[in-house]
N, C-alpha and C. Protein backbone atom coordinates (compact mmCIF):
# COMPACT_ATOMS: atom_id res chain seq x y z
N UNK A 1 0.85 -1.19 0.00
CA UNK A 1 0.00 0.00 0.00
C UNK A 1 0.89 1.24 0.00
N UNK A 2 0.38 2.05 -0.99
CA UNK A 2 1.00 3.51 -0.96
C UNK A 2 1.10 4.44 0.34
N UNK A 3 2.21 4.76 0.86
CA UNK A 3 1.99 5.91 1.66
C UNK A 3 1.38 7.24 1.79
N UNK A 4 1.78 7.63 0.65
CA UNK A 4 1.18 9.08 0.19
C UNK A 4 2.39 10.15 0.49
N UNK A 5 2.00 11.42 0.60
CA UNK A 5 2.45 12.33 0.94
C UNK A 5 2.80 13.02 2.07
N UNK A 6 3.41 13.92 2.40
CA UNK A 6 3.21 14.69 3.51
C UNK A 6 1.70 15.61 3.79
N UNK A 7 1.38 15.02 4.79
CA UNK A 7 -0.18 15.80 4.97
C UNK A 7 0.06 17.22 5.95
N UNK A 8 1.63 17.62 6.71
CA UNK A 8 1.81 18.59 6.80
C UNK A 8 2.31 19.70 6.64
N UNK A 9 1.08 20.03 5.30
CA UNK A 9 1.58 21.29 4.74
C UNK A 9 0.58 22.14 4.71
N UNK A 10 1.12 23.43 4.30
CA UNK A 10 -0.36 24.45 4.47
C UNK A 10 -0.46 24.84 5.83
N UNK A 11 -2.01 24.63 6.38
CA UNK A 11 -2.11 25.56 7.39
C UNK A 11 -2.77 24.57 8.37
N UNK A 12 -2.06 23.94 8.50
CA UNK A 12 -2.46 22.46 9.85
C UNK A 12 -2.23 23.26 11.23
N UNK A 13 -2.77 22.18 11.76
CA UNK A 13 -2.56 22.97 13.62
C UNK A 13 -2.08 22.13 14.34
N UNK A 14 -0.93 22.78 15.42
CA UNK A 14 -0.46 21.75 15.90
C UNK A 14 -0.89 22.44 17.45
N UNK A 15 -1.05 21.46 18.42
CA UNK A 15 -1.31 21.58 20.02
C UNK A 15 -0.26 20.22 20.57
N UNK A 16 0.59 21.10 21.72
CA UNK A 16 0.98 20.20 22.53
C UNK A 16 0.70 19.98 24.04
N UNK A 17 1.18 19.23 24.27
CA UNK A 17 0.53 18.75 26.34
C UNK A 17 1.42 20.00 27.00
N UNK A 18 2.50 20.11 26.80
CA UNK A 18 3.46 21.17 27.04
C UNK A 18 5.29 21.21 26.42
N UNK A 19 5.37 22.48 27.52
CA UNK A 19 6.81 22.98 26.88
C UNK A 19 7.91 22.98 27.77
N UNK A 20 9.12 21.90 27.48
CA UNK A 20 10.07 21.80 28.60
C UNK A 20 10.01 24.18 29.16
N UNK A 21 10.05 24.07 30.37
CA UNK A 21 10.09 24.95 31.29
C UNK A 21 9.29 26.07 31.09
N UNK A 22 8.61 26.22 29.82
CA UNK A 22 7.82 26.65 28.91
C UNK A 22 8.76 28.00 27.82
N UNK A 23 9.68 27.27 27.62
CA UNK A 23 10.63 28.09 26.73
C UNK A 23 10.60 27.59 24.98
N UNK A 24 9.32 28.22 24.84
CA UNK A 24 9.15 27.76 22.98
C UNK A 24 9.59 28.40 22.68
N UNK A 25 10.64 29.73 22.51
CA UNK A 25 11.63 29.58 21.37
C UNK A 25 12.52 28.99 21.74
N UNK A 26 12.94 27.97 22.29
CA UNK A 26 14.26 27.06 22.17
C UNK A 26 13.30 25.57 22.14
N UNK A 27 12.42 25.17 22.49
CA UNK A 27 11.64 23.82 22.76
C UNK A 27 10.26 23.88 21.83
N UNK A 28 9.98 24.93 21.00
CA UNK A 28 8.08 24.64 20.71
C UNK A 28 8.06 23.47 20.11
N UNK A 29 6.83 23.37 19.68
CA UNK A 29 6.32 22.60 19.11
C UNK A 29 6.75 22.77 17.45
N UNK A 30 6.80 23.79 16.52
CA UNK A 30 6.89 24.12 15.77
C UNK A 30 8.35 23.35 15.03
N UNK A 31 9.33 23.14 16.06
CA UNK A 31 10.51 22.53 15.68
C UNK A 31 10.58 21.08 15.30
N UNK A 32 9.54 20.41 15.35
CA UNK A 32 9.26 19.13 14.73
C UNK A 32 9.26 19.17 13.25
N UNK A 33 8.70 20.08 12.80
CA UNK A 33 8.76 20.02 11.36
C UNK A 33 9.15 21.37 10.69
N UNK A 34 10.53 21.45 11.25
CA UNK A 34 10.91 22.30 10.56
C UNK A 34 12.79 21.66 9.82
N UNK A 35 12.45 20.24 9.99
CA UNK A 35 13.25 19.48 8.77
C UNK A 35 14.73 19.69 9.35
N UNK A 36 14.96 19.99 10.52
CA UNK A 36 16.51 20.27 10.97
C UNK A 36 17.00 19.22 12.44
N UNK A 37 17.89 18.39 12.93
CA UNK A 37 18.35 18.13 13.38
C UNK A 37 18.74 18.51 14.40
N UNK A 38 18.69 19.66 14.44
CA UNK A 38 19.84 20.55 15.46
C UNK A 38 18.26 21.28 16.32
N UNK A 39 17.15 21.43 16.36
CA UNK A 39 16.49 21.83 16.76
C UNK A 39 14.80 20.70 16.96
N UNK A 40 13.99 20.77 18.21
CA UNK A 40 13.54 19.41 18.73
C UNK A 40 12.36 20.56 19.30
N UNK A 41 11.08 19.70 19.88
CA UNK A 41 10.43 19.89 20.82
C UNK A 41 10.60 18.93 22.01
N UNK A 42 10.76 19.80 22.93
CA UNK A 42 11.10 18.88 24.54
C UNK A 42 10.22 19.10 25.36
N UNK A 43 9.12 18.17 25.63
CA UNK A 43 7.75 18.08 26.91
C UNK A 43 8.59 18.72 28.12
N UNK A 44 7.85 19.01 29.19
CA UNK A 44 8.09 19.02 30.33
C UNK A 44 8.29 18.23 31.29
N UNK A 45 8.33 17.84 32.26
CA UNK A 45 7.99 16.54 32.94
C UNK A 45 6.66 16.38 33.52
N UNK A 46 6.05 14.53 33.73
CA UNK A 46 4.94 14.72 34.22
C UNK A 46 4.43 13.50 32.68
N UNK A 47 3.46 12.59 33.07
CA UNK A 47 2.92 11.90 32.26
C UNK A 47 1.24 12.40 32.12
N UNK A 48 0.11 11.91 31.55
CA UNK A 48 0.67 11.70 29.66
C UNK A 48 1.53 12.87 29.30
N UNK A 49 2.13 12.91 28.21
CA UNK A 49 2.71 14.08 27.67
C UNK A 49 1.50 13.55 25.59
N UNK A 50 1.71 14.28 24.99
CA UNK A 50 0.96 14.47 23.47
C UNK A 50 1.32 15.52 22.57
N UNK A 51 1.09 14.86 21.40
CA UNK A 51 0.83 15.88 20.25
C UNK A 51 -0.48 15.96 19.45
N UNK A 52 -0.43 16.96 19.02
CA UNK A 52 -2.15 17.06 18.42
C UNK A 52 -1.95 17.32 17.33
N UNK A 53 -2.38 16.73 16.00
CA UNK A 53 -2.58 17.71 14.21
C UNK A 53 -3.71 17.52 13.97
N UNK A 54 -4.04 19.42 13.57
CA UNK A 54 -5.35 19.20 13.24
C UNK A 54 -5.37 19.24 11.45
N UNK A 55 -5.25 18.37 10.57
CA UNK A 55 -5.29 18.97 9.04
C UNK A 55 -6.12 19.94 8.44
N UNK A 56 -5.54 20.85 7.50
CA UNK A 56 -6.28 21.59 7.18
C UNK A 56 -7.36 21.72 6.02
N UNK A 57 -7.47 20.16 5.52
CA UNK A 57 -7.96 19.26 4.32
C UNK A 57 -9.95 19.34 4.66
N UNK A 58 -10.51 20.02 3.93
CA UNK A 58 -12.00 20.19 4.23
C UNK A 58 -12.59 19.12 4.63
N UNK A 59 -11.90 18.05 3.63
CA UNK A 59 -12.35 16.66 3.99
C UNK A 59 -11.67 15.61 4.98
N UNK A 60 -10.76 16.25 5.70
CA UNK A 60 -9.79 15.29 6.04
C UNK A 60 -9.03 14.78 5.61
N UNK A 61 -8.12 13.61 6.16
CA UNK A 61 -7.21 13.31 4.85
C UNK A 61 -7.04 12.02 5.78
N UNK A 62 -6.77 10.73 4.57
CA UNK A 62 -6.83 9.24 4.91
C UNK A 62 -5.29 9.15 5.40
N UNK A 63 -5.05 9.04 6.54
CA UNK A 63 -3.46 8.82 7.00
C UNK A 63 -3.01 7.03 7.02
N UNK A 64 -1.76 7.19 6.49
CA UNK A 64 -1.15 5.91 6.56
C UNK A 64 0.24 5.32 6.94
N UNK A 65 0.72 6.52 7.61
CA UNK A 65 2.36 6.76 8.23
C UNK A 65 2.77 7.28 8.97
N UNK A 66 2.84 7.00 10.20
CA UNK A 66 3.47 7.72 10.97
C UNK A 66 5.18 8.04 11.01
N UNK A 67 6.23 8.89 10.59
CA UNK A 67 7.32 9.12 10.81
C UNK A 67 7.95 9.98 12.17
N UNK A 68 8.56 9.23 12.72
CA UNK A 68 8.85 10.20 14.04
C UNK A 68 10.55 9.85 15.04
N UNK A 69 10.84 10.63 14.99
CA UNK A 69 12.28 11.08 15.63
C UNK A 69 12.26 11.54 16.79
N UNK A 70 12.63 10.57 17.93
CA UNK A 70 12.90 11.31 19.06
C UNK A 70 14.39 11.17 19.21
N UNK A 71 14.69 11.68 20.75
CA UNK A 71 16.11 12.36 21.21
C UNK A 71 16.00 10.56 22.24
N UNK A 72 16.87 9.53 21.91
CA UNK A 72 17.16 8.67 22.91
C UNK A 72 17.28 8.96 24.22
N UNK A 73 16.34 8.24 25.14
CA UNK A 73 16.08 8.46 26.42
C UNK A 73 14.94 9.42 26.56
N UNK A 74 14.32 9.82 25.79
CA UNK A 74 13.61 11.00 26.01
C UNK A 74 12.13 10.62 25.06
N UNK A 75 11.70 9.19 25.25
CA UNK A 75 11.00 8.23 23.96
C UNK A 75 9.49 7.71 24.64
N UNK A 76 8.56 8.07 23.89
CA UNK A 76 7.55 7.71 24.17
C UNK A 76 7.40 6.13 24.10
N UNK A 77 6.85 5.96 24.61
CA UNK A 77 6.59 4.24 25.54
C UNK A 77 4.76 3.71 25.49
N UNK A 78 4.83 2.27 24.97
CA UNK A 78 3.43 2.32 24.58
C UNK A 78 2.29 3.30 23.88
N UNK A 79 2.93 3.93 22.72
CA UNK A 79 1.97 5.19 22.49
C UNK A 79 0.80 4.31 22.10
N UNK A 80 -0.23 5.64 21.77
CA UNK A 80 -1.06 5.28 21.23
C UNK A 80 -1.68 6.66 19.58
N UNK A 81 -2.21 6.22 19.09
CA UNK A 81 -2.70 6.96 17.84
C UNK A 81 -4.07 7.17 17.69
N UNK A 82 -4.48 8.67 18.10
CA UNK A 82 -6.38 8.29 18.69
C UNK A 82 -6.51 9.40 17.47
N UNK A 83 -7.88 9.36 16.72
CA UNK A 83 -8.32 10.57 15.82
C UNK A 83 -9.69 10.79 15.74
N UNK A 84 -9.85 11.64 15.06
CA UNK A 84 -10.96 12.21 15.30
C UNK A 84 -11.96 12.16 13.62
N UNK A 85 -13.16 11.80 13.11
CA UNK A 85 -13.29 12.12 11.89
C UNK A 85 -14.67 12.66 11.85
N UNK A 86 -15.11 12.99 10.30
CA UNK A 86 -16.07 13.58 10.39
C UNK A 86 -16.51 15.12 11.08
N UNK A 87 -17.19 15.49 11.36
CA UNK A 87 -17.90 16.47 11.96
C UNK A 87 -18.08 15.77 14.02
N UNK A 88 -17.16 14.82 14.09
CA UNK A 88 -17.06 14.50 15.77
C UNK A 88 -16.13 15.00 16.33
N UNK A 89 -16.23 15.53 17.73
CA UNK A 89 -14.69 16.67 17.95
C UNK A 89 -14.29 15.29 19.33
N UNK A 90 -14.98 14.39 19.32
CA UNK A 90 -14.37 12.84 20.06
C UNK A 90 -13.39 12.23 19.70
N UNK A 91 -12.03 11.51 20.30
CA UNK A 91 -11.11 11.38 19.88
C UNK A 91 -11.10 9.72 19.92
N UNK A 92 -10.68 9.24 19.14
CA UNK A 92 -11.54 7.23 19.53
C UNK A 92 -9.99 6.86 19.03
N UNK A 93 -10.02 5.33 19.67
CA UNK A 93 -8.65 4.95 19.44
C UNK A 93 -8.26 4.27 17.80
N UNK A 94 -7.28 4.48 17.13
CA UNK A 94 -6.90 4.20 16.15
C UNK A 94 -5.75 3.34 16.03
N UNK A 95 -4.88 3.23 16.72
CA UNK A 95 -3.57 2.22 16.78
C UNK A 95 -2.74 2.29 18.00
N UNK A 96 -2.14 1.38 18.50
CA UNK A 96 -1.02 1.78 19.14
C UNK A 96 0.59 1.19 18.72
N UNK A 97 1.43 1.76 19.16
CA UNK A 97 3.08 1.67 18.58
C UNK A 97 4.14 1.65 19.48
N UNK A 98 5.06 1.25 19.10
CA UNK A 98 6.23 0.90 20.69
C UNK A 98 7.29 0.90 19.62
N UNK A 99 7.51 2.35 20.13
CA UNK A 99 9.49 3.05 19.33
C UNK A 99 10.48 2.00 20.07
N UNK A 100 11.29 1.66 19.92
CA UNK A 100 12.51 2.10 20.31
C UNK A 100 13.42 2.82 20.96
N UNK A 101 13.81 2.92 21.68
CA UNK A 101 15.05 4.07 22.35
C UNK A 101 16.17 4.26 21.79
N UNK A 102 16.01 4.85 20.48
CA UNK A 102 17.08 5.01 19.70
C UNK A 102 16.96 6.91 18.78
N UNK A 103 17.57 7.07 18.50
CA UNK A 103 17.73 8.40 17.68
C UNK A 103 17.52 8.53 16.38
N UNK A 104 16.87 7.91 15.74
CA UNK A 104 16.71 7.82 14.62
C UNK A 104 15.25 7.90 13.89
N UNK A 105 15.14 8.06 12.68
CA UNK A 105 13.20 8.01 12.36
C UNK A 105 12.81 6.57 12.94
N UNK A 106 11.80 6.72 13.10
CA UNK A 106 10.95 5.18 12.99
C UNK A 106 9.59 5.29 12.46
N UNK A 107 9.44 4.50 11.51
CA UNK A 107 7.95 4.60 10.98
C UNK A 107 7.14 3.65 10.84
N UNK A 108 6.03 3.51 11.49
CA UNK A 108 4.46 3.25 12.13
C UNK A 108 3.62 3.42 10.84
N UNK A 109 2.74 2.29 10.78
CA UNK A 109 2.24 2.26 9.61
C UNK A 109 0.34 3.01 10.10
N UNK A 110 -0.15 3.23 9.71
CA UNK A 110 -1.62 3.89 9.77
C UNK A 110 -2.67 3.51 8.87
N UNK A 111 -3.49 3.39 9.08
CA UNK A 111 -4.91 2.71 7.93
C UNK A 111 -6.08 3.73 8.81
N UNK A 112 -6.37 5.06 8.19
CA UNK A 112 -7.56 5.41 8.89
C UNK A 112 -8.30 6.50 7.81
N UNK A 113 -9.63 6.89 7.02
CA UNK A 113 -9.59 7.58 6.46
C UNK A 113 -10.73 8.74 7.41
N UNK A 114 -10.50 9.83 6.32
CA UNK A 114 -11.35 11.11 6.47
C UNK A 114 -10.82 11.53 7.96
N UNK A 115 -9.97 12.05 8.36
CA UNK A 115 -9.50 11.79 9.88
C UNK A 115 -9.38 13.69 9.60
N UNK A 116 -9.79 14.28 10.80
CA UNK A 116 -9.83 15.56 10.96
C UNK A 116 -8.65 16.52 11.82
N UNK A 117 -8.50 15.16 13.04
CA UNK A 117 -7.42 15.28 13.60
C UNK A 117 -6.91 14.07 14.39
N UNK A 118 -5.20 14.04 13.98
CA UNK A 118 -4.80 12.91 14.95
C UNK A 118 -4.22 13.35 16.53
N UNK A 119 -4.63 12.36 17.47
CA UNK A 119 -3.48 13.10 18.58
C UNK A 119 -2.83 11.65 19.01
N UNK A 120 -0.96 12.14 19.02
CA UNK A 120 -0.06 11.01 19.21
C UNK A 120 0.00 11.38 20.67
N UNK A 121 -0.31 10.08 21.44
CA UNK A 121 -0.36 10.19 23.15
C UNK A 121 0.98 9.15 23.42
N UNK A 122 1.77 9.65 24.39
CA UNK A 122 2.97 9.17 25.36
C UNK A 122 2.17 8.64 26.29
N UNK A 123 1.78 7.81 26.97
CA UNK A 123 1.61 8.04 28.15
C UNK A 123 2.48 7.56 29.60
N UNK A 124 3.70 7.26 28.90
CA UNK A 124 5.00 7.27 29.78
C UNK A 124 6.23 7.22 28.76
N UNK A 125 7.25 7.58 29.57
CA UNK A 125 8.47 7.66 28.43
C UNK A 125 9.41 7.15 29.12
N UNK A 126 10.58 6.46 28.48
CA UNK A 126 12.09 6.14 28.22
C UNK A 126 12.44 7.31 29.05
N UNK A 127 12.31 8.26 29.88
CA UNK A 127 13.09 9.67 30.80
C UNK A 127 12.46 9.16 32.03
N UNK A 128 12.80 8.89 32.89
CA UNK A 128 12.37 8.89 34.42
C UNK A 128 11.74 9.69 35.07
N UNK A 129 11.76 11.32 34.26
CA UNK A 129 10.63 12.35 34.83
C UNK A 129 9.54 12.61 33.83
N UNK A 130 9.33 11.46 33.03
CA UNK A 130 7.86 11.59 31.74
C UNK A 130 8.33 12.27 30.90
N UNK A 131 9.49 12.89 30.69
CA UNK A 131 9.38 13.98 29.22
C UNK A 131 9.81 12.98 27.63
N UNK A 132 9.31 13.84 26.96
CA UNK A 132 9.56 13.31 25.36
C UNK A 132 9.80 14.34 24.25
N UNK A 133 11.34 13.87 24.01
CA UNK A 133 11.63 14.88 23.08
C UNK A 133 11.82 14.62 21.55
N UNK A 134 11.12 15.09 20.41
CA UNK A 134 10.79 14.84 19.20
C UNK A 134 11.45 15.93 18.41
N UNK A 135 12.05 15.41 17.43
CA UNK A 135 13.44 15.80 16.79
C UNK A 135 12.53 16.37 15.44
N UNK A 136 11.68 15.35 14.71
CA UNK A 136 11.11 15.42 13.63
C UNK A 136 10.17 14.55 13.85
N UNK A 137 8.83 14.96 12.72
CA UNK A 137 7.14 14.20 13.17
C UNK A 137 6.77 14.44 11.65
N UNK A 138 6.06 13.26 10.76
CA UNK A 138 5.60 13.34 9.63
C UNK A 138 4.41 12.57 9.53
N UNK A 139 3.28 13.16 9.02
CA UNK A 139 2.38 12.01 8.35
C UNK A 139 2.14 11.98 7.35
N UNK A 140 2.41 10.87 7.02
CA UNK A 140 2.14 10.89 4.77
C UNK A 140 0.58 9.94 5.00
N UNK A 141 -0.34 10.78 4.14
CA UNK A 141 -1.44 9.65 3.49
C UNK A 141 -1.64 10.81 2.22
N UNK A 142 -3.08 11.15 2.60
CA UNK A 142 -3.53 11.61 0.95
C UNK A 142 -5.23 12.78 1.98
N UNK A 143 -5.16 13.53 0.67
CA UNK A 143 -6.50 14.38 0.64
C UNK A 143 -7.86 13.45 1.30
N UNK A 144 -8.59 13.34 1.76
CA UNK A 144 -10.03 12.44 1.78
C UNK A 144 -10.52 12.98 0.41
N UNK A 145 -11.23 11.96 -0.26
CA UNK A 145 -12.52 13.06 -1.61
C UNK A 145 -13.63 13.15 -1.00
C-alpha cells in the first residue's frame, strides 16, 4: 500500500501537552517540522505528555504513516494513535506503537480515512521524569474526496 504524501503542509494545527520549562523559542512545538536536526520539541515533565494535528484538508485526509524522531532516552513508551473524523470533535482509538530508544526516524504504519485530527499520546516515556523529546514528526497519506 502507498503511503502518500506529507499531509503537513499548508495551514495544519499543531497543540501540545506542554513545553520543557515553557521556553518555545528554544523547545516549541513548531521545531518538529521544521526538517533540521539541530532543533527538537522537549515536553516538560509529568505523564501523559501528546501531540495534536489538526489537518487543514476540508475533507480530512486518509493517514497511513506515521514518521517520528525522538532524542534517545527521552521516547515515548506504549503510544497510542487516537483521531478524530467527520464532523465528531471525540477522539476514539486508532492504533497503538512501541518506538525504540534510539535516535533515529521510525515509521508506524496507519490505515484510517477522512480523519480531521490525529493526537499522538505518550503516556509514559524512556526519561524517568515523563518527558519526550521529538526531533522530527511526519504524516504521509492523501487528501479524503
Amino acid at each position: 500500500m502507498e503511503s502518500g504524501s506529507s499531509l503537513l503542509v499548508g495551514d495544519f494545527k499543531c497543540r501540545v501537552s506542554s513545553v520543557l520549562n515553557k521556553l518555545t523559542k528554544e523547545y516549541g512545538k513548531d521545531y518538529m517540522f521544521d526538517k533540521s536536526e539541530e532543533t527538537c520539541w522537549n515536553s516538560h515533565q509529568g505523564t501523559p505528555q501528546y501531540v495534536v494535528i489538526q489537518f487543514p484538508q476540508e475533507n480530512g485526509a486518509d493517514v497511513r504513516q506515521l514518521n517520528i524522531m525522538f532524542q534517545g532516552g527521552f521516547v515515548g513508551k506504549d503510544c497510542e494513535v487516537l483521531i478524530t473524523t467527520g464532523d465528531s470533535k471525540e477522539f476514539q482509538h486508532c492504533t497503538h506503537f512501541y518506538p525504540k530508544d534510539i535516535n533515529a526516524t521510525q515509521t508506524f504504519p496507519l490505515n484510517a480515512n477522512n480523519v480531521r485530527q490525529i493526537k499522538i499520546l505518550f503516556p509514559t516515556s524512556t526519561d524517568f521524569f515523563g518527558r519526550v523529546t521529538i526531533y522530527q514528526l511526519d504524516i504521509l497519506g492523501f487528501p479524503s474526496s
